[in-house]
C-alpha atoms as a PDB file:
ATOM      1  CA  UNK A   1    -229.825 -12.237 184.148  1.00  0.00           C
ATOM      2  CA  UNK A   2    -228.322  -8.886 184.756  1.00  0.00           C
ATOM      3  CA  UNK A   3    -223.960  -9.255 185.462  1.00  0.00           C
ATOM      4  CA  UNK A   4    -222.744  -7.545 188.868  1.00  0.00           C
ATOM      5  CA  UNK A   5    -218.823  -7.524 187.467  1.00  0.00           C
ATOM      6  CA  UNK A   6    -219.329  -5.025 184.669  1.00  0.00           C
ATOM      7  CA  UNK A   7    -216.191  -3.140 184.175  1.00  0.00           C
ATOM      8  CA  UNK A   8    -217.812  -0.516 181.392  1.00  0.00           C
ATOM      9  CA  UNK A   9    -220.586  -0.431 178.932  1.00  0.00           C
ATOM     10  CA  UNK A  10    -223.837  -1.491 179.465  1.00  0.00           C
ATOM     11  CA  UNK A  11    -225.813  -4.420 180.233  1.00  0.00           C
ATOM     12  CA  UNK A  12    -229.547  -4.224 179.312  1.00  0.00           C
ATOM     13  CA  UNK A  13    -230.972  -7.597 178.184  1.00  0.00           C
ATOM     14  CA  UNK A  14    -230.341 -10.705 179.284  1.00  0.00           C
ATOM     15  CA  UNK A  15    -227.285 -12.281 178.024  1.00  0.00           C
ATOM     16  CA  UNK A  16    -228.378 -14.902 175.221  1.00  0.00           C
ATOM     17  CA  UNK A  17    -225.997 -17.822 175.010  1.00  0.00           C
ATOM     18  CA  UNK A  18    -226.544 -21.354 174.775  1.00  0.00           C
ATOM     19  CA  UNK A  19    -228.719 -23.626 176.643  1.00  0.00           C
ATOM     20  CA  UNK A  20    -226.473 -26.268 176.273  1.00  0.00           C
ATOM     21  CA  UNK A  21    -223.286 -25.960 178.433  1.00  0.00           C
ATOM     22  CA  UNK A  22    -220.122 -27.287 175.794  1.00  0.00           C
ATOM     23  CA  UNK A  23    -217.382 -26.903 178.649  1.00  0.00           C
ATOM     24  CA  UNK A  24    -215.933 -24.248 176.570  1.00  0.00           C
ATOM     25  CA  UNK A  25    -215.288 -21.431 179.523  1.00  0.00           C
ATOM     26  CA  UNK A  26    -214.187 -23.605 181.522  1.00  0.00           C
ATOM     27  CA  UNK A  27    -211.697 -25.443 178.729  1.00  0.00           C
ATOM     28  CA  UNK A  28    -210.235 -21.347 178.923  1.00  0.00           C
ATOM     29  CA  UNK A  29    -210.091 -21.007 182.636  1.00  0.00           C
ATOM     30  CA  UNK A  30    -208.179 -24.276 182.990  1.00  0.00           C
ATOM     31  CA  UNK A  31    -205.707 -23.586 180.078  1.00  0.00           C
ATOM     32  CA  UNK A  32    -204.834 -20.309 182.182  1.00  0.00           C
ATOM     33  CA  UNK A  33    -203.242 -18.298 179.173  1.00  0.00           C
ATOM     34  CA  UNK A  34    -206.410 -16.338 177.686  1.00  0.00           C
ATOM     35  CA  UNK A  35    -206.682 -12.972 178.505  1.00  0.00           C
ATOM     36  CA  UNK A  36    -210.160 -12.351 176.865  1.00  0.00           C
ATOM     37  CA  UNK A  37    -212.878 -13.599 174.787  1.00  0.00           C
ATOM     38  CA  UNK A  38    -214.987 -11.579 172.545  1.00  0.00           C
ATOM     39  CA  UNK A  39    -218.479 -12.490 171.012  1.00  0.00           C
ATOM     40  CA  UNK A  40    -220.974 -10.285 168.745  1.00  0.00           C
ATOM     41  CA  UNK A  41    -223.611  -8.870 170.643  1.00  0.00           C
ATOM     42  CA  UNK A  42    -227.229  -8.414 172.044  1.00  0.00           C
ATOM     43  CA  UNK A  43    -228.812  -5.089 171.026  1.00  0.00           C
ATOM     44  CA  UNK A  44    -229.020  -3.653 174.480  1.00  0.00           C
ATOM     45  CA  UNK A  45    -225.628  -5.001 175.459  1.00  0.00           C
ATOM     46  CA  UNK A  46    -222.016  -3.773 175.049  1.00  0.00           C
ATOM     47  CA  UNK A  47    -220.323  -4.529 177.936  1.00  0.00           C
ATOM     48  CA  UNK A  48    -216.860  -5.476 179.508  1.00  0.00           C
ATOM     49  CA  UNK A  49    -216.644  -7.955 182.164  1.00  0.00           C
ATOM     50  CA  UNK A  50    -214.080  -9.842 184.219  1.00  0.00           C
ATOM     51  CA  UNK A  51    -214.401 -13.543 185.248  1.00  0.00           C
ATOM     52  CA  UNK A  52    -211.687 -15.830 186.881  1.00  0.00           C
ATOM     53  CA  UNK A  53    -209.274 -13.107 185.307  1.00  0.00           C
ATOM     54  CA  UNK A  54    -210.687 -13.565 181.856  1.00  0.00           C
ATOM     55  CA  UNK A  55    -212.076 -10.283 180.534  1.00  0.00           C
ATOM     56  CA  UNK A  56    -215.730 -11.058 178.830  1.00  0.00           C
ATOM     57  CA  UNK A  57    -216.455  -8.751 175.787  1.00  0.00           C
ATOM     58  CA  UNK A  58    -219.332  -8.079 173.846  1.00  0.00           C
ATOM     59  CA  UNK A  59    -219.530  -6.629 170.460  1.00  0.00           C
ATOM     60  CA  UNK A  60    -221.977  -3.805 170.279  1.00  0.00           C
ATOM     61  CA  UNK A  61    -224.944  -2.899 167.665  1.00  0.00           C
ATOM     62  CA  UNK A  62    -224.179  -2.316 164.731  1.00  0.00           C
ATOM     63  CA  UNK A  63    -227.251  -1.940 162.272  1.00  0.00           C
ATOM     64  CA  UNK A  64    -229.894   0.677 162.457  1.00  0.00           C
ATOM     65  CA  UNK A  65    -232.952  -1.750 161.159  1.00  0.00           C
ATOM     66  CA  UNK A  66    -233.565  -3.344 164.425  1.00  0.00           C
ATOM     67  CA  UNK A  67    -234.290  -2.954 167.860  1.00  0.00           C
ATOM     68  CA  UNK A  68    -232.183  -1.783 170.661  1.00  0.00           C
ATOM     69  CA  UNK A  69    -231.560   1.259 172.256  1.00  0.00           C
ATOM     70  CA  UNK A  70    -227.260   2.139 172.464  1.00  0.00           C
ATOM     71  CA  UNK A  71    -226.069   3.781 170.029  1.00  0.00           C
ATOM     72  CA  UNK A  72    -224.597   2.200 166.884  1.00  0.00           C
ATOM     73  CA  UNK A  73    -221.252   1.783 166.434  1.00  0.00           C
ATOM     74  CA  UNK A  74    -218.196  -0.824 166.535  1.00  0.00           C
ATOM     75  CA  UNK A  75    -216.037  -2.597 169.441  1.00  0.00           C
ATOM     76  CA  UNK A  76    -212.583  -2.076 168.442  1.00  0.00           C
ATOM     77  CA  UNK A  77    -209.798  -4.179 169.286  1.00  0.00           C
ATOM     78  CA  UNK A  78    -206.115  -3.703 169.363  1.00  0.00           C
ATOM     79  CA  UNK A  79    -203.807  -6.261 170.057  1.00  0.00           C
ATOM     80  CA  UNK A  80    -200.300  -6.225 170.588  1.00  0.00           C
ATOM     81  CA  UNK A  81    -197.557  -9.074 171.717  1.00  0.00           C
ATOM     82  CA  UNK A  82    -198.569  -9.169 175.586  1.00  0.00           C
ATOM     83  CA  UNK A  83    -201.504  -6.908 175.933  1.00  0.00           C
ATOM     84  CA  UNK A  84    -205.120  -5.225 174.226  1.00  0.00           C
ATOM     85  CA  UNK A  85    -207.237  -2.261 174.295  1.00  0.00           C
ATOM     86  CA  UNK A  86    -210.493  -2.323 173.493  1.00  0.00           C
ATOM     87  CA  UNK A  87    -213.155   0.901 173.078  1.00  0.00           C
ATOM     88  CA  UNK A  88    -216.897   0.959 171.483  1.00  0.00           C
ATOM     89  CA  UNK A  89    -216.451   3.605 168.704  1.00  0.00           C
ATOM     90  CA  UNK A  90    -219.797   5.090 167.820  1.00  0.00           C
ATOM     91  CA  UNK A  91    -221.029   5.849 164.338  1.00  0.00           C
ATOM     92  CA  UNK A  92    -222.539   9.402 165.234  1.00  0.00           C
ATOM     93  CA  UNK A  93    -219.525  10.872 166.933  1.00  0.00           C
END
């Protein structure tokens, strides 16, 4: 499954999550007051997304011992009081 709502980064594998639907999303939509969610990643994914006003982010590669083509870095996250930034900061640069 490739996402249309990408926002930035990259989306190159299918997203692998579980089979087994726990209600968890949809625990977040209804509560209303998450602004994201970040999970570790898929070695051809990195990508921000937006769903129901929840942004979706993915960690991105880090290790150099297995497959995958982005380059290796980080996701960094800042958080402050009402707001966040995120950015992918690569190893190389």
């Amino acid at each position: 499954m490739r996402l249309k709502n990408i926002i930035s980064g990259v989306n190159d594998e299918a997203v692998c999550s579980s089979e087994i639907n726990s209600g968890f999303l949809y625990s977040v939509l209804r509560k209303g007051n998450v602004k994201a969610l970040f999970t570790g990643h898929d070695h051809d994914n990195n990508f921000t997304a937006q769903y129901n006003g929840v942004y979706l982010d993915y960690g991105n590669v880090t290790g150099y011992n297995c497959y995958g083509s982005l380059d290796r870095g980080v996701r960094v996250i800042e958080l402050s009081e009402h707001d966040f930034q995120t950015r992918i900061l690569k190893f190389d640069d």
